[in-house]
N, C-alpha and C. Protein backbone atom coordinates (compact mmCIF):
# COMPACT_ATOMS: atom_id res chain seq x y z
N UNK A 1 15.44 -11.64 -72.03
CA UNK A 1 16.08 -10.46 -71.50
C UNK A 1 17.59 -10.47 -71.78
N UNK A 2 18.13 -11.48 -71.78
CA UNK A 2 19.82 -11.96 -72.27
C UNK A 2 19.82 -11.01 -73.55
N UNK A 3 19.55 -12.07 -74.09
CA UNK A 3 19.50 -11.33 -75.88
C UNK A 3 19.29 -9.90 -75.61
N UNK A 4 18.34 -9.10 -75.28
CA UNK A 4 18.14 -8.10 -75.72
C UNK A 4 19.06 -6.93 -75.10
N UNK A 5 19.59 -7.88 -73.69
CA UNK A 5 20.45 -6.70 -73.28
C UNK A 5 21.59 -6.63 -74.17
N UNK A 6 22.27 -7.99 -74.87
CA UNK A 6 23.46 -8.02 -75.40
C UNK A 6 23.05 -7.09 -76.68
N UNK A 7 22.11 -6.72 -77.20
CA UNK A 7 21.57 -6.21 -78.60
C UNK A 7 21.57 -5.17 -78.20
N UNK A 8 21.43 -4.83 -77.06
CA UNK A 8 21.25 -3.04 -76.45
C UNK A 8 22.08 -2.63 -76.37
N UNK A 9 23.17 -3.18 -75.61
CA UNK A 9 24.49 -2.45 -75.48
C UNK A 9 25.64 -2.82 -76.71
N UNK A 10 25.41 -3.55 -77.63
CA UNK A 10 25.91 -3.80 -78.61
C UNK A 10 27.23 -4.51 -78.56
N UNK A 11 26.69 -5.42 -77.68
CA UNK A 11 28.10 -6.53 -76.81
C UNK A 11 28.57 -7.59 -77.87
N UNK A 12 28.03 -7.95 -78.84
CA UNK A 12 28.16 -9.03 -79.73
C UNK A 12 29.23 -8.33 -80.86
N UNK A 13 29.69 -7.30 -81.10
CA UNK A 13 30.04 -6.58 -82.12
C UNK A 13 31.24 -6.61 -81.95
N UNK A 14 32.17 -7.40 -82.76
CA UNK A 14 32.88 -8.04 -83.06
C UNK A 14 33.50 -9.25 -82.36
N UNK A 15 32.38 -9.85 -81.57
CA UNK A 15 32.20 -10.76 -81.37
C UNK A 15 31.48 -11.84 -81.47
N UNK A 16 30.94 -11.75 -82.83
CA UNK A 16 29.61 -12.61 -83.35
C UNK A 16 30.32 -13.85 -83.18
N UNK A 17 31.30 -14.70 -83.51
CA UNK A 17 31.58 -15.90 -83.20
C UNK A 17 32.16 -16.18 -82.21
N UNK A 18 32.12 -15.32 -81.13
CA UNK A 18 32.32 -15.96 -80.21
C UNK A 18 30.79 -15.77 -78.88
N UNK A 19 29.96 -15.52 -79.77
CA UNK A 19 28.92 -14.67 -79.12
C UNK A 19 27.88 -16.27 -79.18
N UNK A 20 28.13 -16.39 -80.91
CA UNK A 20 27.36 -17.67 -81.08
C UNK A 20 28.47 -19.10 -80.46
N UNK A 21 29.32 -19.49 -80.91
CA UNK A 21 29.58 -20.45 -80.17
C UNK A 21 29.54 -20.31 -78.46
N UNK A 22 29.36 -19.41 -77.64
CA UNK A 22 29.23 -19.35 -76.30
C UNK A 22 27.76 -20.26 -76.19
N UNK A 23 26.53 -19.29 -76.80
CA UNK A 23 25.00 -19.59 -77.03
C UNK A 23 24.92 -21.00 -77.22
N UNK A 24 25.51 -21.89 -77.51
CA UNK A 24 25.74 -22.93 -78.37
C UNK A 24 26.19 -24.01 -77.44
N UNK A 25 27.29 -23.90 -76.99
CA UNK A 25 28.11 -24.80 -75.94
C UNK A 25 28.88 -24.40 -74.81
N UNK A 26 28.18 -23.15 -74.00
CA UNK A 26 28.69 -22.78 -72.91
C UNK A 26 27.38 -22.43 -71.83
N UNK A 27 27.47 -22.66 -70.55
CA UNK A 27 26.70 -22.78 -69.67
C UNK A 27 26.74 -20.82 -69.35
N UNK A 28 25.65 -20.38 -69.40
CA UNK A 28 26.02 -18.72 -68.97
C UNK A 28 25.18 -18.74 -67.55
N UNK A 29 25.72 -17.82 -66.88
CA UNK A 29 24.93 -17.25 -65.33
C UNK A 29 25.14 -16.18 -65.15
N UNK A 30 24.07 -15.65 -64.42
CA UNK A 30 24.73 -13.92 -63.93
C UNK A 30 25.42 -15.20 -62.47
N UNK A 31 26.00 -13.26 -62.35
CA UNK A 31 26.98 -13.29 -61.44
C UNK A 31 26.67 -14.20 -59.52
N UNK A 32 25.46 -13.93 -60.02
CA UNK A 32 24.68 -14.61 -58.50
C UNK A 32 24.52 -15.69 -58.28
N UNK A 33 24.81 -16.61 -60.14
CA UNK A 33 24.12 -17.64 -60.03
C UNK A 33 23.35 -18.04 -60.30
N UNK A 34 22.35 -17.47 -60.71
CA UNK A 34 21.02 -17.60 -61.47
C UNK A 34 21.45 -18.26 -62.89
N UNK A 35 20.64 -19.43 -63.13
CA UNK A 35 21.38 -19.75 -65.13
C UNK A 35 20.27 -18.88 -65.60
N UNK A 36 21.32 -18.36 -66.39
CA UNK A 36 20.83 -18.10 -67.95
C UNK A 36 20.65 -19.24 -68.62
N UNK A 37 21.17 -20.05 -69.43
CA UNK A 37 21.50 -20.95 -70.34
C UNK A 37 22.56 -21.72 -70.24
N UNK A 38 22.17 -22.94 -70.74
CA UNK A 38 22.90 -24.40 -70.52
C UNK A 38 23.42 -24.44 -71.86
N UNK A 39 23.37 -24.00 -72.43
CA UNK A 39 23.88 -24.09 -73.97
C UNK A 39 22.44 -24.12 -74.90
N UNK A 40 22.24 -23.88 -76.07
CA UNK A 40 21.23 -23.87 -76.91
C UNK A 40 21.47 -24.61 -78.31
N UNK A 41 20.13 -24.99 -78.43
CA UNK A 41 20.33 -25.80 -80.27
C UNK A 41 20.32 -24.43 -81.08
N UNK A 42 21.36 -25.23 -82.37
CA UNK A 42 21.06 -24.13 -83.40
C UNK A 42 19.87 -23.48 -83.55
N UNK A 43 18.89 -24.13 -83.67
CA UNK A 43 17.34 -23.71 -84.02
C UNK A 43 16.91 -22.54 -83.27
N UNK A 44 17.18 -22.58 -81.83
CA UNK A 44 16.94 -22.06 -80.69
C UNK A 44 17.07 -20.36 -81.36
N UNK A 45 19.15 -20.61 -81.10
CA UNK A 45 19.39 -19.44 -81.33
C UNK A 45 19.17 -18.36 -82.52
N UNK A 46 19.11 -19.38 -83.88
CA UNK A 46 18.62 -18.82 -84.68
C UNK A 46 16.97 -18.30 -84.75
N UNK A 47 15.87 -18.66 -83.65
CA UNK A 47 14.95 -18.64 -83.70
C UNK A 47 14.81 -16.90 -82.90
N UNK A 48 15.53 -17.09 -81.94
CA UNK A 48 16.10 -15.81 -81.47
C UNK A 48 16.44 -14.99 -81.72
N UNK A 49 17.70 -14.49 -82.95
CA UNK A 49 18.33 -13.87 -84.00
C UNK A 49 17.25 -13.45 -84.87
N UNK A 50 16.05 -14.33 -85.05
CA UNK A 50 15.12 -14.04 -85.87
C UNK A 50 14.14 -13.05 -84.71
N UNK A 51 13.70 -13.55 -84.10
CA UNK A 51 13.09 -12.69 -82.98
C UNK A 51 13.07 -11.49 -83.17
N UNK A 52 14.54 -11.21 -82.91
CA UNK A 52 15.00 -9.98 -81.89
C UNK A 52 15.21 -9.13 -83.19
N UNK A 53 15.41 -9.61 -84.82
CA UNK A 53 15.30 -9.08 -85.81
C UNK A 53 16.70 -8.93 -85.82
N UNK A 54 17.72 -9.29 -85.37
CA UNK A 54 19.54 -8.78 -85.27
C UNK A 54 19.72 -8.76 -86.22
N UNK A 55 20.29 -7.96 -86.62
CA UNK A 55 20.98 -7.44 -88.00
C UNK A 55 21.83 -8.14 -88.27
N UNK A 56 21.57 -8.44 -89.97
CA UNK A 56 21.87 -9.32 -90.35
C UNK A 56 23.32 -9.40 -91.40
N UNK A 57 23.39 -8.23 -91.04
CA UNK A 57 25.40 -7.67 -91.69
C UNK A 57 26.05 -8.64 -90.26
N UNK A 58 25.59 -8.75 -89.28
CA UNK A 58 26.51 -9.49 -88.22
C UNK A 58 27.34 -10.81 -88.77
N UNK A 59 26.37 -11.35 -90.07
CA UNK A 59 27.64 -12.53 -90.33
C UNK A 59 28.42 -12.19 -91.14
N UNK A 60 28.69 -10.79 -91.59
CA UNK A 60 30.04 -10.43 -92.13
C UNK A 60 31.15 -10.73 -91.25
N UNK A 61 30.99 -10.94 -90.14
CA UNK A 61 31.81 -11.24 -89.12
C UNK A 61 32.12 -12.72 -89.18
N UNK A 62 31.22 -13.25 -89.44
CA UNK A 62 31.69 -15.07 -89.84
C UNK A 62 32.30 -14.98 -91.23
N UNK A 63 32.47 -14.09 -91.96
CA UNK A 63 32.87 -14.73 -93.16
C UNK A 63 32.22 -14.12 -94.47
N UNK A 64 30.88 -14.35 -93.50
CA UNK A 64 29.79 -14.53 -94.70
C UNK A 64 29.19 -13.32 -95.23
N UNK A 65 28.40 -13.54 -96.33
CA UNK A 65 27.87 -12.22 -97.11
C UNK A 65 26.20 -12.93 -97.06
N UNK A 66 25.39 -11.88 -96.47
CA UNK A 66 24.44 -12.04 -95.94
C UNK A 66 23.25 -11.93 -96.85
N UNK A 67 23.90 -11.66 -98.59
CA UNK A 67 23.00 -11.89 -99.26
C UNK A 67 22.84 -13.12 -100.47
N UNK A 68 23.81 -14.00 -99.33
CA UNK A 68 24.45 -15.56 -100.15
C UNK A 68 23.62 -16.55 -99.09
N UNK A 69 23.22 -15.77 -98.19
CA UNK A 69 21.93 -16.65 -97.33
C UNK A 69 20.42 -16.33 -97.56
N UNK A 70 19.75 -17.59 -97.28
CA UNK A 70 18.24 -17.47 -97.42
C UNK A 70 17.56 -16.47 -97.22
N UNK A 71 17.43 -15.29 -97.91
CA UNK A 71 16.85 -14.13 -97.76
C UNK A 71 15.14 -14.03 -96.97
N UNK A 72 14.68 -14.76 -97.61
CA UNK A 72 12.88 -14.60 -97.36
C UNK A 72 12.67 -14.95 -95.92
N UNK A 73 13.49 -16.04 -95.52
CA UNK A 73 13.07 -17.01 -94.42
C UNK A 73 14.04 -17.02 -93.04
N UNK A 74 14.45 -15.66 -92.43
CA UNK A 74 14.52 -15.13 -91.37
C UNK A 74 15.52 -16.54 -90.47
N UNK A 75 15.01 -17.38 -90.28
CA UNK A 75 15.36 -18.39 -89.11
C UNK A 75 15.99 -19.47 -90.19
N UNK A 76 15.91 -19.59 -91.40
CA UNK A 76 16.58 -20.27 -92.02
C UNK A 76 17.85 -19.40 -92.80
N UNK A 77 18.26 -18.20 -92.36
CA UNK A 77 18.76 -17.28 -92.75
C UNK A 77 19.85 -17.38 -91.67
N UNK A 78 19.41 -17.53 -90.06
CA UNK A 78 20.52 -17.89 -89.12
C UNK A 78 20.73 -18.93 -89.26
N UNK A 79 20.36 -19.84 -89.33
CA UNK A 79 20.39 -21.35 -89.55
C UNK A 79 21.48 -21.46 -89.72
N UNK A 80 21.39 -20.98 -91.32
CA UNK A 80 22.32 -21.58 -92.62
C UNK A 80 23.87 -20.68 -91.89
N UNK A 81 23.45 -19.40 -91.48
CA UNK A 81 24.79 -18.77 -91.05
C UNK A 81 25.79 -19.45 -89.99
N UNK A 82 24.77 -20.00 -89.00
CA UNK A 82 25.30 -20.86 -87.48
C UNK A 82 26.15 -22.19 -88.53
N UNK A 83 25.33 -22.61 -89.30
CA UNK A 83 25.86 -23.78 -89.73
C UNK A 83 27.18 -23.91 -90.44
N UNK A 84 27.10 -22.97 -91.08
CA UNK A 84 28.44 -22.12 -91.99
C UNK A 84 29.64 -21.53 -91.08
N UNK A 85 29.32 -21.36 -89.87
CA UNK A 85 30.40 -20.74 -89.35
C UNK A 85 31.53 -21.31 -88.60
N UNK A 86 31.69 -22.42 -88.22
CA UNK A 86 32.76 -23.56 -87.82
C UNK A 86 32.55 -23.11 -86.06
N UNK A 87 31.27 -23.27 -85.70
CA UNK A 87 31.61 -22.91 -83.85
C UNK A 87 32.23 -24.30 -83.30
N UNK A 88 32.61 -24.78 -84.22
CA UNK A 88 33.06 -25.90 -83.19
C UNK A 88 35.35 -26.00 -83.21
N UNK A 89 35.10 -25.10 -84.27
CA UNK A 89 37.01 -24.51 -85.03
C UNK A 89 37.57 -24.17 -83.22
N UNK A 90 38.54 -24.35 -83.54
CA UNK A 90 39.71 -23.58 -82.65
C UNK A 90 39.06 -21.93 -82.37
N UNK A 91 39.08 -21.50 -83.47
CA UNK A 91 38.93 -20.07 -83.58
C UNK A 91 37.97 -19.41 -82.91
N UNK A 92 36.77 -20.63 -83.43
CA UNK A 92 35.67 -20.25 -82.34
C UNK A 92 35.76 -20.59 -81.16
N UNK A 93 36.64 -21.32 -80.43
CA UNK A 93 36.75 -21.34 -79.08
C UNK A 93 37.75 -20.33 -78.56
N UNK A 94 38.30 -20.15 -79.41
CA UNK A 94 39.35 -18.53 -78.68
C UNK A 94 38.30 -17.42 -78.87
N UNK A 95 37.69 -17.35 -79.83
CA UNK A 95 36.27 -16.00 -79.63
C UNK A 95 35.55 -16.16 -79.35
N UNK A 96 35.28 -17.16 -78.28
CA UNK A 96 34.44 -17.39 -77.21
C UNK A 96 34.98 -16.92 -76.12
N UNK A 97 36.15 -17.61 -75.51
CA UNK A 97 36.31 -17.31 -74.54
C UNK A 97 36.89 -15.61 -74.94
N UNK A 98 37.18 -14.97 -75.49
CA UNK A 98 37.35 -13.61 -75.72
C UNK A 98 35.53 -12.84 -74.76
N UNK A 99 34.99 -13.42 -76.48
CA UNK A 99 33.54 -12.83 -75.47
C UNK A 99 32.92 -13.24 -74.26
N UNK A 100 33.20 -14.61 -73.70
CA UNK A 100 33.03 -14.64 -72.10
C UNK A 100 34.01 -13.13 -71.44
N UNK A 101 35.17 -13.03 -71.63
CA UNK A 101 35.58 -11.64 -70.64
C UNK A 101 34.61 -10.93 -71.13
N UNK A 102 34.17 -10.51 -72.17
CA UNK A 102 32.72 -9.36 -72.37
C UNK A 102 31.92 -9.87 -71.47
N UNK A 103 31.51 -10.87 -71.36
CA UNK A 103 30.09 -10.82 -70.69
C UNK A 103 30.35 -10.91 -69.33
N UNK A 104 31.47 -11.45 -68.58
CA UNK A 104 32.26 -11.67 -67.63
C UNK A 104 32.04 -10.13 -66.83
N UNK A 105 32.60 -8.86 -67.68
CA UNK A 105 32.55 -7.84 -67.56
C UNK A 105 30.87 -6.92 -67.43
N UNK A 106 30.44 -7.59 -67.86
CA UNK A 106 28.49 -7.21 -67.87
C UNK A 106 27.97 -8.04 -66.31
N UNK A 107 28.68 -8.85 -65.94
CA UNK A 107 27.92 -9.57 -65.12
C UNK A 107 27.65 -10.75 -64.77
N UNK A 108 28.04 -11.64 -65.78
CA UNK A 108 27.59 -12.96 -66.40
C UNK A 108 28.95 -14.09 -66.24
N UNK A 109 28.79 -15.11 -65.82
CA UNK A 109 29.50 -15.89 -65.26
C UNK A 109 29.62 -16.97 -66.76
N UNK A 110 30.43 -17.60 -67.74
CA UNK A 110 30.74 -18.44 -68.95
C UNK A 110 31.34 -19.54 -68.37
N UNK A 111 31.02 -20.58 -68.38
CA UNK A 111 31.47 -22.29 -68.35
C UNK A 111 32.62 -21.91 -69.46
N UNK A 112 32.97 -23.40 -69.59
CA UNK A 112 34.13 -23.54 -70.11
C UNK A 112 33.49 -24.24 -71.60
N UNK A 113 34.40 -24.42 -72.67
CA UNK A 113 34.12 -24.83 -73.76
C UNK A 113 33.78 -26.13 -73.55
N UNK A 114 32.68 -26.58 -74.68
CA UNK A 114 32.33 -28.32 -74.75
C UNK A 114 33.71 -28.90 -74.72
N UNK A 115 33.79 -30.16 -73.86
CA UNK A 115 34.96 -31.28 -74.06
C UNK A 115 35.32 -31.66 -76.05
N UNK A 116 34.52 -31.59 -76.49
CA UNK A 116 34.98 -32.06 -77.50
C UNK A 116 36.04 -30.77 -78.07
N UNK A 117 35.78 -29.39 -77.65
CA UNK A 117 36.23 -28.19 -78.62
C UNK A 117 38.28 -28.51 -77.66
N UNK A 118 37.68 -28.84 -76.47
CA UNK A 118 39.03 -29.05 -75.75
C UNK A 118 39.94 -29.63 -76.56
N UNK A 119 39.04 -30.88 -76.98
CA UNK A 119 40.29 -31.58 -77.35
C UNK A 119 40.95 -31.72 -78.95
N UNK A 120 39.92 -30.77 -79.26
CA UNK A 120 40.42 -30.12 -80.75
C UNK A 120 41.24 -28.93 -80.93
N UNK A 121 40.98 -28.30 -79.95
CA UNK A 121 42.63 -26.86 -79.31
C UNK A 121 43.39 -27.50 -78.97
N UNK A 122 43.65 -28.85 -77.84
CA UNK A 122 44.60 -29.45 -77.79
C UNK A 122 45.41 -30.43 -78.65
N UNK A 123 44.81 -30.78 -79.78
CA UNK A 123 45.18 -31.75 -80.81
C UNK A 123 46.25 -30.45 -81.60
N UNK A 124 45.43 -29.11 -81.92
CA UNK A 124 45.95 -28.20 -82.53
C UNK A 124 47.64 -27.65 -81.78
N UNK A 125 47.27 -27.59 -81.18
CA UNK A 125 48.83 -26.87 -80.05
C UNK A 125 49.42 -28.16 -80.31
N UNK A 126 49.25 -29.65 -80.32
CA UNK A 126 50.36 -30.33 -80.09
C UNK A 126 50.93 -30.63 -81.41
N UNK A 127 50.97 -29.90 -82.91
CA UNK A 127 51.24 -30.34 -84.08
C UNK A 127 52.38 -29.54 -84.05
């Protein structure tokens, strides 16, 4: 039901990397408390992406050109995109927490970034 609401209201849109690194290494809840998700394996989410059929121009937003990925094979098509996209960069932790205020704003309560992304924003600010 997550996924599909974010696909309904078209909450991910221009926020694909911070949409996927959230999926990835952030704890989500609605607002009550209830978890959504503890974070997910690549596989997961790409298995999902495949699911839900998400359009697949979304990794123009990573970078990428969506006909330089595995065309035939759907879940190896997110795969390769999740893998390609640096969710673990600086960048992706500032468009994460960007899209936590989106989802923040829907309802949904966002943890904080994995310790490791911490201390790679903080390595970055102190150069």
């Amino acid at each position: 039901m997550f996924f599909e609401t974010l696909k309904k209201k078209g909450l991910t849109r221009g926020h694909f990397l911070g949409f996927i690194h959230v999926l990835i290494g952030r704890r989500i809840s609605r607002a009550d408390g209830t978890l959504v998700s503890r974070g997910m394996a690549w596989r997961d989410v790409a298995g999902w992406l495949k699911k839900l059929r998400w359009d697949p121009e979304a990794v123009r937003e990573l970078g990428q050109d969506p006909d330089a990925l595995p065309p035939r094979d759907r879940q190896r098509f997110w795969f390769t995109a999740i893998a390609q996209a640096g969710i673990d960069s600086p960048a992706a932790v500032r468009a994460g927490d960007l899209f936590a205020d989106v989802l923040r704003d829907h309802g949904f309560e966002v943890g904080s970034p994995p310790a490791t992304a911490k201390v790679v924003e903080a390595e970055k600010g102190s150069t």
